[in-house]
PDB file of N, CA and C in Angstrom:
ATOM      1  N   UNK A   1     -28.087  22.027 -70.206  1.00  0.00           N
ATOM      2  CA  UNK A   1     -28.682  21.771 -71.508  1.00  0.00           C
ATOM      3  C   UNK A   1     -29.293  20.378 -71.524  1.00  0.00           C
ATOM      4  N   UNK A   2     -30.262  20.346 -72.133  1.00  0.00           N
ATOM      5  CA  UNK A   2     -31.151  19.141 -72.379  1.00  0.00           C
ATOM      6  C   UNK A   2     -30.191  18.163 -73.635  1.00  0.00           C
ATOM      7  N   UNK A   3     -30.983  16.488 -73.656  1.00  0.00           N
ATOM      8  CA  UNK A   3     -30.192  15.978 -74.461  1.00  0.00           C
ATOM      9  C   UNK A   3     -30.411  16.398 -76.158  1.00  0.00           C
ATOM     10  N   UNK A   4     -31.559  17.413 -76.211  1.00  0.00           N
ATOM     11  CA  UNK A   4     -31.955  17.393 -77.569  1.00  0.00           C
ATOM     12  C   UNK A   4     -31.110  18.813 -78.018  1.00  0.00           C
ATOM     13  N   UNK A   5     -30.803  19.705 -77.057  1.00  0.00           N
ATOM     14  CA  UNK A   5     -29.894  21.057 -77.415  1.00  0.00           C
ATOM     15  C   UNK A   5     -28.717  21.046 -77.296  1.00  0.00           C
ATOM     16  N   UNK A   6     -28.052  19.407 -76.905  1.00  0.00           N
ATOM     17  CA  UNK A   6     -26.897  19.258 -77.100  1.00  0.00           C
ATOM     18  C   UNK A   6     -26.386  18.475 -78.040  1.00  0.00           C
ATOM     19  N   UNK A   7     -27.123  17.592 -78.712  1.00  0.00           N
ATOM     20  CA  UNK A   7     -27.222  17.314 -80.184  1.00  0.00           C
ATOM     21  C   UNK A   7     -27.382  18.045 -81.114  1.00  0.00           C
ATOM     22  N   UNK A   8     -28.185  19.071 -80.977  1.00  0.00           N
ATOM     23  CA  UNK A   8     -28.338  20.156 -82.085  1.00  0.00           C
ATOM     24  C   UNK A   8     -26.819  20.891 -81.979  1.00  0.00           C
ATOM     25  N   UNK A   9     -26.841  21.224 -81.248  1.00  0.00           N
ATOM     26  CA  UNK A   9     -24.695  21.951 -80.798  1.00  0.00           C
ATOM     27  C   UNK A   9     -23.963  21.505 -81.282  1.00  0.00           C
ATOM     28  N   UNK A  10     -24.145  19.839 -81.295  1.00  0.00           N
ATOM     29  CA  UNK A  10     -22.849  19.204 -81.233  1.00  0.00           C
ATOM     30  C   UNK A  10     -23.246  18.839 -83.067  1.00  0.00           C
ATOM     31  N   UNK A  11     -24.122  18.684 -83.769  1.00  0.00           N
ATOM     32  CA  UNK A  11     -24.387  18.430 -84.966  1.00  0.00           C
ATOM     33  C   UNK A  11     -23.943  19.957 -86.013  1.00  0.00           C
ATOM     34  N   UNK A  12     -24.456  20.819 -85.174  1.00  0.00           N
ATOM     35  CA  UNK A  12     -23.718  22.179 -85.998  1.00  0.00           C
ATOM     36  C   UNK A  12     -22.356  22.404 -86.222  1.00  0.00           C
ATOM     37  N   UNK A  13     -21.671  22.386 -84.578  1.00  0.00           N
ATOM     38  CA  UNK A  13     -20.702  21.965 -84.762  1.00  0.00           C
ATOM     39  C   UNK A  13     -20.016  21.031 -85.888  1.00  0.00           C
ATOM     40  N   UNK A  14     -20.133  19.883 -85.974  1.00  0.00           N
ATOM     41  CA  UNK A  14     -19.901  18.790 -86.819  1.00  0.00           C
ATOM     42  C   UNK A  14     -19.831  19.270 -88.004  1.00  0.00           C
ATOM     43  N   UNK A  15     -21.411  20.129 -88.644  1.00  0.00           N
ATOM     44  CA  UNK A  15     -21.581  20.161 -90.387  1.00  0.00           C
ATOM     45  C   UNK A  15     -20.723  21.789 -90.497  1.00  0.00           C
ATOM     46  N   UNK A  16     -20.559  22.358 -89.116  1.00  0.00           N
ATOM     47  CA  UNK A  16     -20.029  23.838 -89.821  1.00  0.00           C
ATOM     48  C   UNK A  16     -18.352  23.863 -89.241  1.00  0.00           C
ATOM     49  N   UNK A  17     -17.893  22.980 -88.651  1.00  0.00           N
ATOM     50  CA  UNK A  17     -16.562  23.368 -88.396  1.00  0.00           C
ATOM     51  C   UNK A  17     -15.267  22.065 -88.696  1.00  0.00           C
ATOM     52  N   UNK A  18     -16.701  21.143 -88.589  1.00  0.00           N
ATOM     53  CA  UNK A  18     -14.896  20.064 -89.222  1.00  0.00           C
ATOM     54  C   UNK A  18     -14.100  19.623 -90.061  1.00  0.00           C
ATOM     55  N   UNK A  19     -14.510  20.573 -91.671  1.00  0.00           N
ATOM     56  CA  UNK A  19     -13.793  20.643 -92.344  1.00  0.00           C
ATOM     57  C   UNK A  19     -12.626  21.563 -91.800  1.00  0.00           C
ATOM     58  N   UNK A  20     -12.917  22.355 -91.259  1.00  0.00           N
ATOM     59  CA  UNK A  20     -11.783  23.674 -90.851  1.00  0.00           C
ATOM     60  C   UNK A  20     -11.001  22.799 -89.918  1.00  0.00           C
ATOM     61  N   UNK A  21     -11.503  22.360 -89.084  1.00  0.00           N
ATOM     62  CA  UNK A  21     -10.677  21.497 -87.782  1.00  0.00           C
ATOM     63  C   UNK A  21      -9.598  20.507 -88.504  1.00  0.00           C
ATOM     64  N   UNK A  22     -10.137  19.693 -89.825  1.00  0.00           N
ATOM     65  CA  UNK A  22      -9.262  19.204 -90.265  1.00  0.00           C
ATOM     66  C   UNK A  22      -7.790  19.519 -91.080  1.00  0.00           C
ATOM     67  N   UNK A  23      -8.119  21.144 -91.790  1.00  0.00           N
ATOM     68  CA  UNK A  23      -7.218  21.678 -92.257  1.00  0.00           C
ATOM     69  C   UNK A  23      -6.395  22.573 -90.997  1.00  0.00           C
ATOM     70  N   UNK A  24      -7.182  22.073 -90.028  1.00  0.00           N
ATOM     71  CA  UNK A  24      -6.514  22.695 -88.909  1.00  0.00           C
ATOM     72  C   UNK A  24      -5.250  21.756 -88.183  1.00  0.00           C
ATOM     73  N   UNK A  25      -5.890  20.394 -88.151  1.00  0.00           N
ATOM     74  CA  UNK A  25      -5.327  19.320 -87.790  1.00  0.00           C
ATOM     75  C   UNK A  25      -3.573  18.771 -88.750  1.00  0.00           C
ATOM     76  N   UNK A  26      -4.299  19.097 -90.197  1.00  0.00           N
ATOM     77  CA  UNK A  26      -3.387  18.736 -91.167  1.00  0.00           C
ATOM     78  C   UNK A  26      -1.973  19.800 -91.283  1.00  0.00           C
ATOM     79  N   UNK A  27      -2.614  20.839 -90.771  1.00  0.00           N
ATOM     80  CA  UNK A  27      -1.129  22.076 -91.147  1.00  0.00           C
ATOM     81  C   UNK A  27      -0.549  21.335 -89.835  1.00  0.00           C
ATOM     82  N   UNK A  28      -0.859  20.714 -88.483  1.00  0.00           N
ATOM     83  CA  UNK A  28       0.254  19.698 -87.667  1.00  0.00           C
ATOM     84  C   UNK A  28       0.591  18.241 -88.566  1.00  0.00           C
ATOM     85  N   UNK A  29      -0.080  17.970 -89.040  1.00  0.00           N
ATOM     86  CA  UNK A  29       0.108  16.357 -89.406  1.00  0.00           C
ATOM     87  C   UNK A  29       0.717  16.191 -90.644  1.00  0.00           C
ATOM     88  N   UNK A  30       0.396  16.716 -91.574  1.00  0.00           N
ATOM     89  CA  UNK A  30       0.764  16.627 -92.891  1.00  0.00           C
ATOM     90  C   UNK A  30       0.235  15.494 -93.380  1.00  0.00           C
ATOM     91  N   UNK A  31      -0.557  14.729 -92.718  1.00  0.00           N
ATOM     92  CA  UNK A  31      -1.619  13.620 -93.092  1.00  0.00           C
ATOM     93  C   UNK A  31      -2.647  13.528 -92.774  1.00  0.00           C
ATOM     94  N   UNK A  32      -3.506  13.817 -94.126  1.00  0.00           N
ATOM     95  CA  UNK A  32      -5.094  13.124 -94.129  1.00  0.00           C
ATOM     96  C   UNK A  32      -6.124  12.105 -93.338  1.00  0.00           C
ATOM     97  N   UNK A  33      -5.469  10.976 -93.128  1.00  0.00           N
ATOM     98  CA  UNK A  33      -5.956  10.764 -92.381  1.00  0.00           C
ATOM     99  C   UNK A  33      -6.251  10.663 -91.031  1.00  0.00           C
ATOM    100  N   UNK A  34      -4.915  10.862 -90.367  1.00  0.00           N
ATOM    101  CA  UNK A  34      -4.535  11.005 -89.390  1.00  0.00           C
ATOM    102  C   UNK A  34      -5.338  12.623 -88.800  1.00  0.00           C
ATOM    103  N   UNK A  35      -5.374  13.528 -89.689  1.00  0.00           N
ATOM    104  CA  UNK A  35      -6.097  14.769 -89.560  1.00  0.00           C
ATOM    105  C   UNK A  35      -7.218  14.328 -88.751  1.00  0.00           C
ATOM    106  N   UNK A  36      -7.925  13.782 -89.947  1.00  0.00           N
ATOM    107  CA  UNK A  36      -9.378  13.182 -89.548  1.00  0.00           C
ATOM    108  C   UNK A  36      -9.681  12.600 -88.551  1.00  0.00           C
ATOM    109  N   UNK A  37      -8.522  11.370 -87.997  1.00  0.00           N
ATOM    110  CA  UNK A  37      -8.885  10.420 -86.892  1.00  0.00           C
ATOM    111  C   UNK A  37      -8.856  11.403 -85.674  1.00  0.00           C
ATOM    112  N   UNK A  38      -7.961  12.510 -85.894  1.00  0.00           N
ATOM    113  CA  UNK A  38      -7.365  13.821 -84.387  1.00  0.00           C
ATOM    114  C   UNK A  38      -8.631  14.660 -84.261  1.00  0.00           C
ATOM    115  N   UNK A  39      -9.695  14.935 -85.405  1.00  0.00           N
ATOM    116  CA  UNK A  39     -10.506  15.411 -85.088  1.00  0.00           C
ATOM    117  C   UNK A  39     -12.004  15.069 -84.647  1.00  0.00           C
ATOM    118  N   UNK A  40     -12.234  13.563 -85.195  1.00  0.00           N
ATOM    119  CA  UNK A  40     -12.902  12.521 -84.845  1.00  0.00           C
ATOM    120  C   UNK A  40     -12.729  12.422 -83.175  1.00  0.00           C
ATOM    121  N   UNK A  41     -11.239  11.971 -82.838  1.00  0.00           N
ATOM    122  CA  UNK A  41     -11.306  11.601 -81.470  1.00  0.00           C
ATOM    123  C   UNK A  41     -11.805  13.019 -80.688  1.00  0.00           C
ATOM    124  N   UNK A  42     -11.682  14.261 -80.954  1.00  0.00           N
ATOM    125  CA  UNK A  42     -11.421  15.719 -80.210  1.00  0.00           C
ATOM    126  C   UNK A  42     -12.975  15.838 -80.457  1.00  0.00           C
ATOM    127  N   UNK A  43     -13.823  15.359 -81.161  1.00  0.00           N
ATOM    128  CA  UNK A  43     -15.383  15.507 -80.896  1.00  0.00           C
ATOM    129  C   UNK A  43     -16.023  14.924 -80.197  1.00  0.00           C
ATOM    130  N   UNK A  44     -15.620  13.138 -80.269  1.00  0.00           N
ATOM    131  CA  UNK A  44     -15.834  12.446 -79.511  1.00  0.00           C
ATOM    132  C   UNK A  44     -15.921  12.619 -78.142  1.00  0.00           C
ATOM    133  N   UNK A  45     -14.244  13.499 -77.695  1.00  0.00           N
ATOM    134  CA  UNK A  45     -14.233  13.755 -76.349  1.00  0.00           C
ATOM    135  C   UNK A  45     -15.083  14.338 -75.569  1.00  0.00           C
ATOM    136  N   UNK A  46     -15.302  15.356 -76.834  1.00  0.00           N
ATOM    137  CA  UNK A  46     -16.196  17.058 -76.216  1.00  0.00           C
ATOM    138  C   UNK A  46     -17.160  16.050 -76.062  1.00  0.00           C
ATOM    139  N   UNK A  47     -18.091  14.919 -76.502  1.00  0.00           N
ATOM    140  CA  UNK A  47     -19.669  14.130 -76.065  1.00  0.00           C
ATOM    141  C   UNK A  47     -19.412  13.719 -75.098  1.00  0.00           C
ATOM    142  N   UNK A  48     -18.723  12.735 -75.015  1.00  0.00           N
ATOM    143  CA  UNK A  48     -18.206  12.008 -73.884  1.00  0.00           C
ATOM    144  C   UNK A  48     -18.128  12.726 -72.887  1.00  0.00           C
ATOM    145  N   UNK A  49     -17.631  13.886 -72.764  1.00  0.00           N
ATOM    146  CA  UNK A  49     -17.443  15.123 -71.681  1.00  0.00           C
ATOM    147  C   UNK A  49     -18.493  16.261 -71.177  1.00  0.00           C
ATOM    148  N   UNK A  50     -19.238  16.139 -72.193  1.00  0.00           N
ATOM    149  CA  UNK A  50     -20.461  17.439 -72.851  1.00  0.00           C
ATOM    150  C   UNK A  50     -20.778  17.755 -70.890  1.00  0.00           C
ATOM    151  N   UNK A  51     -21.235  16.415 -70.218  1.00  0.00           N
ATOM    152  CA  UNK A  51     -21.489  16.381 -68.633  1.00  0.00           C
ATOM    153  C   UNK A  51     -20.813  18.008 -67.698  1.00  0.00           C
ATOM    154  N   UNK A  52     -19.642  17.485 -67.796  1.00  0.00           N
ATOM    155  CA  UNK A  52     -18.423  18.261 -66.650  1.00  0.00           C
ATOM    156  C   UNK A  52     -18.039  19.764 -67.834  1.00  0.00           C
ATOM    157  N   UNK A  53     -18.534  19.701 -68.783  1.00  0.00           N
ATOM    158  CA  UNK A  53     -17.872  21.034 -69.764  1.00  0.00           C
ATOM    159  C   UNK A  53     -19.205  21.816 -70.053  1.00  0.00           C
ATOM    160  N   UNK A  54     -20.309  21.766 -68.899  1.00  0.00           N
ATOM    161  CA  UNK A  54     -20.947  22.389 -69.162  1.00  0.00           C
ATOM    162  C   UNK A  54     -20.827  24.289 -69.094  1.00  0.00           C
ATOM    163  N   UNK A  55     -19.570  24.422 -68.248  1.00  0.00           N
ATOM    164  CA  UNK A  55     -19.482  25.990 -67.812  1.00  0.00           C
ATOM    165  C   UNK A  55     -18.637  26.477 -69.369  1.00  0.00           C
ATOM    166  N   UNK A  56     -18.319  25.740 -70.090  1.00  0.00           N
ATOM    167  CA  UNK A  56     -17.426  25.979 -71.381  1.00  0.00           C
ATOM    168  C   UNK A  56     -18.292  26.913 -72.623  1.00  0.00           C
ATOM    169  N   UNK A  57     -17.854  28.235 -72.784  1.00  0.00           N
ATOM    170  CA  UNK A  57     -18.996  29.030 -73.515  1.00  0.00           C
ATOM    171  C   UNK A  57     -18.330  28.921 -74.942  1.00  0.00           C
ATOM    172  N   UNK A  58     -17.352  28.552 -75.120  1.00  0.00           N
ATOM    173  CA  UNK A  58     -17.168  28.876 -76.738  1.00  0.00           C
ATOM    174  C   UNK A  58     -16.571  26.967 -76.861  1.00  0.00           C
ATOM    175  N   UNK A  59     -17.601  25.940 -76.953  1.00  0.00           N
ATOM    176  CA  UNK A  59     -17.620  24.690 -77.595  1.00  0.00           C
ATOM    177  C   UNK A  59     -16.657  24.321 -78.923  1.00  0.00           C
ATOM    178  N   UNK A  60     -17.058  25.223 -80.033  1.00  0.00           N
ATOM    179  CA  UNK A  60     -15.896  25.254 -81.024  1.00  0.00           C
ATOM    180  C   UNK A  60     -14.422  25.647 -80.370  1.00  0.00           C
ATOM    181  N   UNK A  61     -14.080  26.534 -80.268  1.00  0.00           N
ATOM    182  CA  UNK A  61     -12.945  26.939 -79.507  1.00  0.00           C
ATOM    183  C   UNK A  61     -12.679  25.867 -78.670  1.00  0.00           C
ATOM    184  N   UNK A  62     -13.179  25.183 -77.606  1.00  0.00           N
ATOM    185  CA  UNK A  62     -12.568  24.206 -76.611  1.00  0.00           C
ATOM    186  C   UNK A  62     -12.217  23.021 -77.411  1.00  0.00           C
ATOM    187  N   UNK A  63     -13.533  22.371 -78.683  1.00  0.00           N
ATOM    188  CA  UNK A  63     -12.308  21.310 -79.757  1.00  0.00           C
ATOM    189  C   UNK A  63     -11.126  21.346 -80.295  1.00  0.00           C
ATOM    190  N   UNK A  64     -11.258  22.957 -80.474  1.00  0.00           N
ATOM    191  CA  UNK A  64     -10.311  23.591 -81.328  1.00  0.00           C
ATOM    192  C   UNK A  64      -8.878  23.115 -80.340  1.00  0.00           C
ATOM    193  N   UNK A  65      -9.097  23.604 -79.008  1.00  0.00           N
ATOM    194  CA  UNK A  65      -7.977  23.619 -78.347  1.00  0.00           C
ATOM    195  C   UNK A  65      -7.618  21.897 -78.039  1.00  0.00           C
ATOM    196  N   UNK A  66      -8.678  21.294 -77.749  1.00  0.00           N
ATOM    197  CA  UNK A  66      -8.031  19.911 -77.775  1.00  0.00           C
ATOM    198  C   UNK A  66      -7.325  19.479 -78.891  1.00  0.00           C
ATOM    199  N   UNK A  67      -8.023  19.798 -79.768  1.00  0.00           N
ATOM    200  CA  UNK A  67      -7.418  18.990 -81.081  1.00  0.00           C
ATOM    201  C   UNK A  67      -6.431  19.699 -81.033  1.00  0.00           C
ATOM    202  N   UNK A  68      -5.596  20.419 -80.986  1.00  0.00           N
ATOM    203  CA  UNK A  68      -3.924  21.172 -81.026  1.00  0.00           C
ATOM    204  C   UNK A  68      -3.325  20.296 -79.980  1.00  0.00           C
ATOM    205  N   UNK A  69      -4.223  20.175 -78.882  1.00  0.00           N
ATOM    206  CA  UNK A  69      -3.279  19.318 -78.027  1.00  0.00           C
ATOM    207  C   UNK A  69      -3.231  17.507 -78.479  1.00  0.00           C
ATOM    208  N   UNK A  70      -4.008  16.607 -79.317  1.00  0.00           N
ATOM    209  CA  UNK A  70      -4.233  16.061 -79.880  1.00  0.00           C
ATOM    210  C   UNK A  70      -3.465  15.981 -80.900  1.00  0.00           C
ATOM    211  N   UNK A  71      -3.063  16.869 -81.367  1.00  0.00           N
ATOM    212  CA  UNK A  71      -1.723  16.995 -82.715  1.00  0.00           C
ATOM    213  C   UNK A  71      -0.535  16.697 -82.193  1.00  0.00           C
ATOM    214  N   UNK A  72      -0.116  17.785 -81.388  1.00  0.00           N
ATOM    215  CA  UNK A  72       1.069  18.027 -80.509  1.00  0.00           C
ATOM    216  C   UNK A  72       1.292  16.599 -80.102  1.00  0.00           C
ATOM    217  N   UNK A  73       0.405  16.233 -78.893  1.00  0.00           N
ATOM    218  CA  UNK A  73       0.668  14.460 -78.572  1.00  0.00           C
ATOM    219  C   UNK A  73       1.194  13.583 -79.900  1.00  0.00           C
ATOM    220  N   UNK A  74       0.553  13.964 -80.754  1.00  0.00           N
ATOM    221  CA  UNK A  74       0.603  12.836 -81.914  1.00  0.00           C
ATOM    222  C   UNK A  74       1.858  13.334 -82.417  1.00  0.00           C
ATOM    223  N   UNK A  75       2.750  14.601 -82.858  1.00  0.00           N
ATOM    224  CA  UNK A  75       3.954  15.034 -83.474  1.00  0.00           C
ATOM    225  C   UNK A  75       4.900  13.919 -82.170  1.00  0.00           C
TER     226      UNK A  75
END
């Protein structure tokens, strides 16, 4: 993927799933902000990574799974 179709991915991502990620984050945390910072860092990663995770077909799903592991660390 080019850098302009992985911004568009990663921006959809962003406006259509991280409210959910956060109520996803929060049923581990039981805190707000902390939700937020677990799902902040678990997007971050996926950019930072976007390189080596190119064979990864379901992008939502692979945040999804960090950020659980991202909780878990943090419980």
């Amino acid at each position: 993927m080019d850098d302009k179709t992985n911004i568009q991915l990663f921006n959809h991502i962003f406006t259509h799933h991280r409210e959910r990620f956060i109520r996803f984050a929060y049923s581990y945390t039981h805190k707000q902000e902390v939700a937020e910072d677990l799902v902040t860092e678990s997007l971050i990663y996926y950019w930072e990574n976007r390189a080596r995770l190119q064979d990864v077909k379901d992008v939502p799903l692979y945040i999804l799974d960090t950020l659980k592991n991202k909780c878990l660390d943090y419980l």
